[in-house]
N, C-alpha and C. Protein backbone atom coordinates (compact mmCIF):
# COMPACT_ATOMS: atom_id res chain seq x y z
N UNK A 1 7.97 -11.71 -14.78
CA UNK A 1 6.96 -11.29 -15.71
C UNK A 1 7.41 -10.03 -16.42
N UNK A 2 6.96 -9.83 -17.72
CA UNK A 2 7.42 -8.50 -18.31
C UNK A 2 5.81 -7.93 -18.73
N UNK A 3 4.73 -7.77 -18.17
CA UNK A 3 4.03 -7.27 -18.02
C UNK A 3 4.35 -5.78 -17.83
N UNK A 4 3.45 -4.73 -18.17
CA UNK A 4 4.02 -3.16 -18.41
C UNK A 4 2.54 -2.92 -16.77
N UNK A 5 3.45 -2.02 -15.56
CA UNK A 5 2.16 -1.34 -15.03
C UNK A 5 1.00 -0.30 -15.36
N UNK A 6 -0.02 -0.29 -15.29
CA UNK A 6 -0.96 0.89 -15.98
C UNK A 6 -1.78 1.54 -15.18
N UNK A 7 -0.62 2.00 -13.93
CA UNK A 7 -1.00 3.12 -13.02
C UNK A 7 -1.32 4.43 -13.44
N UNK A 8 -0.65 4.46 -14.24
CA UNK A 8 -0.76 6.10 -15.27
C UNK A 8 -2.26 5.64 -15.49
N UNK A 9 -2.83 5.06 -16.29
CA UNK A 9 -3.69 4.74 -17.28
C UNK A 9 -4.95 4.98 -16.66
N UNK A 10 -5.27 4.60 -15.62
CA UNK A 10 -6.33 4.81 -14.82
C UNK A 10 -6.35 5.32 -13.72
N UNK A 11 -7.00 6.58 -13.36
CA UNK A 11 -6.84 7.47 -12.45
C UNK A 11 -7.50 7.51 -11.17
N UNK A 12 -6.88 7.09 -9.83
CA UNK A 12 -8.29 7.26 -9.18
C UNK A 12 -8.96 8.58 -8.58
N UNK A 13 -9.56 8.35 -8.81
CA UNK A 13 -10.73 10.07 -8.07
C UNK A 13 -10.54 9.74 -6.90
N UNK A 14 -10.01 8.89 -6.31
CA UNK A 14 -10.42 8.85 -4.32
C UNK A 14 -8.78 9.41 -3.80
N UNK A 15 -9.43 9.82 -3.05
CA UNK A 15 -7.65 10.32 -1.76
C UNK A 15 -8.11 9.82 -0.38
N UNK A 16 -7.57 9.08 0.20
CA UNK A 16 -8.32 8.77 1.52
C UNK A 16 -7.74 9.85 2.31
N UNK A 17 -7.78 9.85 3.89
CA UNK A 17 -7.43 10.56 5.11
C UNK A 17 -6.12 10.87 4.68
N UNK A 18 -5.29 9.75 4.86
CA UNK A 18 -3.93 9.57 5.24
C UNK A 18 -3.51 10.57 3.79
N UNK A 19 -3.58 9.67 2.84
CA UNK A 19 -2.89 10.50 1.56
C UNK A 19 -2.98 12.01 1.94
N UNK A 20 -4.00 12.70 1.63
CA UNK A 20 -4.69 13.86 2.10
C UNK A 20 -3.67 14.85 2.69
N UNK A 21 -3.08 13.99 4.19
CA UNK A 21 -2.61 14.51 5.28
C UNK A 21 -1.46 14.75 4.94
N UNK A 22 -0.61 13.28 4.22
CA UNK A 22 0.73 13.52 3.66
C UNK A 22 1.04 14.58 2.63
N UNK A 23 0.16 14.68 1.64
CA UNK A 23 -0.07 15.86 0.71
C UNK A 23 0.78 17.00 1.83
N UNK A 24 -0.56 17.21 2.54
CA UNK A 24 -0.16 18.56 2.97
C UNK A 24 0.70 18.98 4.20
N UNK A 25 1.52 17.49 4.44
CA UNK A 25 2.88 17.74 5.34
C UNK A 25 3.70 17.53 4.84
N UNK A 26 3.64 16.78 3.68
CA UNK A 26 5.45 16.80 3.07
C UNK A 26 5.66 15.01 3.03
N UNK A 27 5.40 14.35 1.88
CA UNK A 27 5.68 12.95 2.61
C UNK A 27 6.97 12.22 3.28
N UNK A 28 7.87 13.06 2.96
CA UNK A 28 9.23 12.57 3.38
C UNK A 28 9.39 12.06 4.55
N UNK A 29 9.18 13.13 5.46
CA UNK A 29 9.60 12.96 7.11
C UNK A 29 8.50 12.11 7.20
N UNK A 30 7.15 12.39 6.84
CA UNK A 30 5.75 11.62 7.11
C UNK A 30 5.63 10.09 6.87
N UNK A 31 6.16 9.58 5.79
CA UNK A 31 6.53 8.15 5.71
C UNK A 31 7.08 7.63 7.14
N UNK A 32 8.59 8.01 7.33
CA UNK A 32 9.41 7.48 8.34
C UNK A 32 8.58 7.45 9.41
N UNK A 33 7.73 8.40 9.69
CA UNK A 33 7.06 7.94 11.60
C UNK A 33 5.60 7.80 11.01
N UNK A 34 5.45 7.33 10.00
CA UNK A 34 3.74 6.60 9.66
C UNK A 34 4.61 5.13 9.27
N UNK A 35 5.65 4.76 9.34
CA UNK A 35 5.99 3.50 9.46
C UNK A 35 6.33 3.13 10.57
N UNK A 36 6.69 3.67 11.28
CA UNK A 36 7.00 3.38 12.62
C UNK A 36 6.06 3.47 13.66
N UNK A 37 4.95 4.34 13.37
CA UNK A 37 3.36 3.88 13.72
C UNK A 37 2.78 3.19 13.65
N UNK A 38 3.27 2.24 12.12
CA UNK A 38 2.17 1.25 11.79
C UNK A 38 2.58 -0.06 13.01
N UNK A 39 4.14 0.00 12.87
CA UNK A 39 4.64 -0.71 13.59
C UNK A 39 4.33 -1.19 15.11
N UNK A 40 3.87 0.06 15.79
CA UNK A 40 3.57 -0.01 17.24
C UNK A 40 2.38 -0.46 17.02
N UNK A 41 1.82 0.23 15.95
CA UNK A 41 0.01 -0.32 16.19
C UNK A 41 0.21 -1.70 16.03
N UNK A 42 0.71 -2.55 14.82
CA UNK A 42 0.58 -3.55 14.37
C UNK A 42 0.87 -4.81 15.94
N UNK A 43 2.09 -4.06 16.35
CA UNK A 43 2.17 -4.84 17.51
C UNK A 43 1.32 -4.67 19.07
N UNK A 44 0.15 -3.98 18.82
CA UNK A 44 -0.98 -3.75 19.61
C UNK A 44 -2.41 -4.22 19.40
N UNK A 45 -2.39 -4.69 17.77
CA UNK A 45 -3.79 -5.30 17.55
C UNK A 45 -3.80 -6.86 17.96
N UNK A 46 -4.79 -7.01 18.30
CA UNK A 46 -5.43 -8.20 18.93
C UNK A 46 -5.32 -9.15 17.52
N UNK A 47 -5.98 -10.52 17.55
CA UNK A 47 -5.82 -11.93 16.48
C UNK A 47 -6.86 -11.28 15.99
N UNK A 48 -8.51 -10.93 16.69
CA UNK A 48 -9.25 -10.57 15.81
C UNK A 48 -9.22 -9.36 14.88
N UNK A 49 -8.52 -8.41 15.29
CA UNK A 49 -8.28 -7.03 14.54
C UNK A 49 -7.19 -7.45 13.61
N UNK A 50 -6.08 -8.01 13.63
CA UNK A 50 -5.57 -7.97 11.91
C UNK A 50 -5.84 -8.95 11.28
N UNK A 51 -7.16 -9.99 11.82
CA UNK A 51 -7.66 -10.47 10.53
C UNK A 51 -8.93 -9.61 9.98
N UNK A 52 -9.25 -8.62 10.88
CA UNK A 52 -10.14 -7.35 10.02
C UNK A 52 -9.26 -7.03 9.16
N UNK A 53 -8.02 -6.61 9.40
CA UNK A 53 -7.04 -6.08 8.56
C UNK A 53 -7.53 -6.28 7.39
N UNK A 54 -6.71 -8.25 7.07
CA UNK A 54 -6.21 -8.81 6.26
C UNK A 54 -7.40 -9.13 5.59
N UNK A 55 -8.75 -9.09 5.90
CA UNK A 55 -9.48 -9.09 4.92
C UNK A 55 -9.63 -8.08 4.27
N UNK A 56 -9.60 -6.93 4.81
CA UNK A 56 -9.99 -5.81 4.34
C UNK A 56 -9.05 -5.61 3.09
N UNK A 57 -7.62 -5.88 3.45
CA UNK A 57 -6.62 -5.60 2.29
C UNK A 57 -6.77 -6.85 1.49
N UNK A 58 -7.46 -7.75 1.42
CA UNK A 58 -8.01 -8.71 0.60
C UNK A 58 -8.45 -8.25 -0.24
N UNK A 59 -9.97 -7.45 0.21
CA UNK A 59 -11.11 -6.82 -0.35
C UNK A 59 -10.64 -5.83 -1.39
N UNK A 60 -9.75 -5.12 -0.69
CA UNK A 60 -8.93 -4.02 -1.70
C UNK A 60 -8.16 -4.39 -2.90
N UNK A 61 -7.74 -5.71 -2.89
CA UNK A 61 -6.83 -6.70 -3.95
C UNK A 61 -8.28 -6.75 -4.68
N UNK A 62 -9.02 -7.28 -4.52
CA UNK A 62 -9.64 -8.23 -5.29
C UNK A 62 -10.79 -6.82 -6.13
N UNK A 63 -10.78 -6.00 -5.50
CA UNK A 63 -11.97 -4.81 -5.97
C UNK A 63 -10.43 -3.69 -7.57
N UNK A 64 -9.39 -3.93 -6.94
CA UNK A 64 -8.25 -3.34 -7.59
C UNK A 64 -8.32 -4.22 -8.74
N UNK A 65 -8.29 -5.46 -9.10
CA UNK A 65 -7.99 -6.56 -9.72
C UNK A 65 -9.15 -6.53 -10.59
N UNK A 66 -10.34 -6.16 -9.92
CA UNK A 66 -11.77 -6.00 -10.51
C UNK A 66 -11.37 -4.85 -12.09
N UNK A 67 -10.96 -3.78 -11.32
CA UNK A 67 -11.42 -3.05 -11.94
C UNK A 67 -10.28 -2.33 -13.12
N UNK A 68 -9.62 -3.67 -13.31
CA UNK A 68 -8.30 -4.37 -14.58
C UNK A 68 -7.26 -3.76 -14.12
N UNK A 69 -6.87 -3.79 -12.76
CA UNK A 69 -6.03 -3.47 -12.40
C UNK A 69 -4.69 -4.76 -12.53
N UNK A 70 -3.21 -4.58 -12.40
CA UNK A 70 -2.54 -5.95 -12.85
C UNK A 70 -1.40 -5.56 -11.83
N UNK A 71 -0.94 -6.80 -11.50
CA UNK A 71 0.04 -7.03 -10.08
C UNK A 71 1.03 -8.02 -10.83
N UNK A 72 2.14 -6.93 -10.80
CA UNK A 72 3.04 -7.46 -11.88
C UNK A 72 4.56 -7.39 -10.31
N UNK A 73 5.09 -8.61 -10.20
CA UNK A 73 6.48 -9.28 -9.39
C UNK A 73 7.93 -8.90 -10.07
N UNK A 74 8.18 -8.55 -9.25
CA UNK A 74 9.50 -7.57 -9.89
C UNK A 74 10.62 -8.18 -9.05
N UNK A 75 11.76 -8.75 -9.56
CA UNK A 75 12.56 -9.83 -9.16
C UNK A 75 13.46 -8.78 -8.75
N UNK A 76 14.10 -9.20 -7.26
CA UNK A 76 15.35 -8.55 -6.50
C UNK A 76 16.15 -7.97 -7.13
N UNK A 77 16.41 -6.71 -6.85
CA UNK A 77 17.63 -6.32 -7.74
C UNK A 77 18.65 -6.36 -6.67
N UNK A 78 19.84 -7.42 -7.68
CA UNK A 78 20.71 -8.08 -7.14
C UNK A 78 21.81 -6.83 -6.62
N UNK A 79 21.80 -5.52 -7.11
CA UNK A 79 22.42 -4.70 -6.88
C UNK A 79 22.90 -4.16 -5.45
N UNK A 80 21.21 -3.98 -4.64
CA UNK A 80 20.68 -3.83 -3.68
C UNK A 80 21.11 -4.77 -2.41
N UNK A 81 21.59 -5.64 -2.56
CA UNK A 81 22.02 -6.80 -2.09
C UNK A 81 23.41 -6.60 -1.30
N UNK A 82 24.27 -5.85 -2.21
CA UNK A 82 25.22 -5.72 -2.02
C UNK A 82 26.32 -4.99 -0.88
């Protein structure tokens, strides 16, 4: 697709917890062991808890999508590969 993103364009007013936190530690190091958190958690939730998840990040698609948001697929860069 050559669709243009219009993240700039619309701003959100919300910061949840997490953002918040990374702000004010630095996201660098904070990424690497909030991925590796998600990881342990992910492999600790029960069948019924990550389909709370997965609706929830449903809910978030479809309220994003609402509000002319656009989900534009960006093909492998073959570079990366290499």
């Amino acid at each position: 697709m050559t669709d243009m993103n219009d993240y700039d364009d619309a701003e959100d007013s919300t910061v949840d917890e997490d953002e918040a936190q990374a702000a004010e530690k630095g996201a660098g190091s904070a990424e690497d062991s909030a991925a590796e958190g998600d990881m342990a958690e992910a492999e600790t939730l029960t069948v019924t808890a990550k389909l709370k998840q997965r609706q929830a990040l449903e809910d978030e698609v479809a309220a994003f999508l609402a509000r002319g948001g656009k989900i534009t697929e960006v093909p492998p860069d073959a570079s990366a590969e290499d």
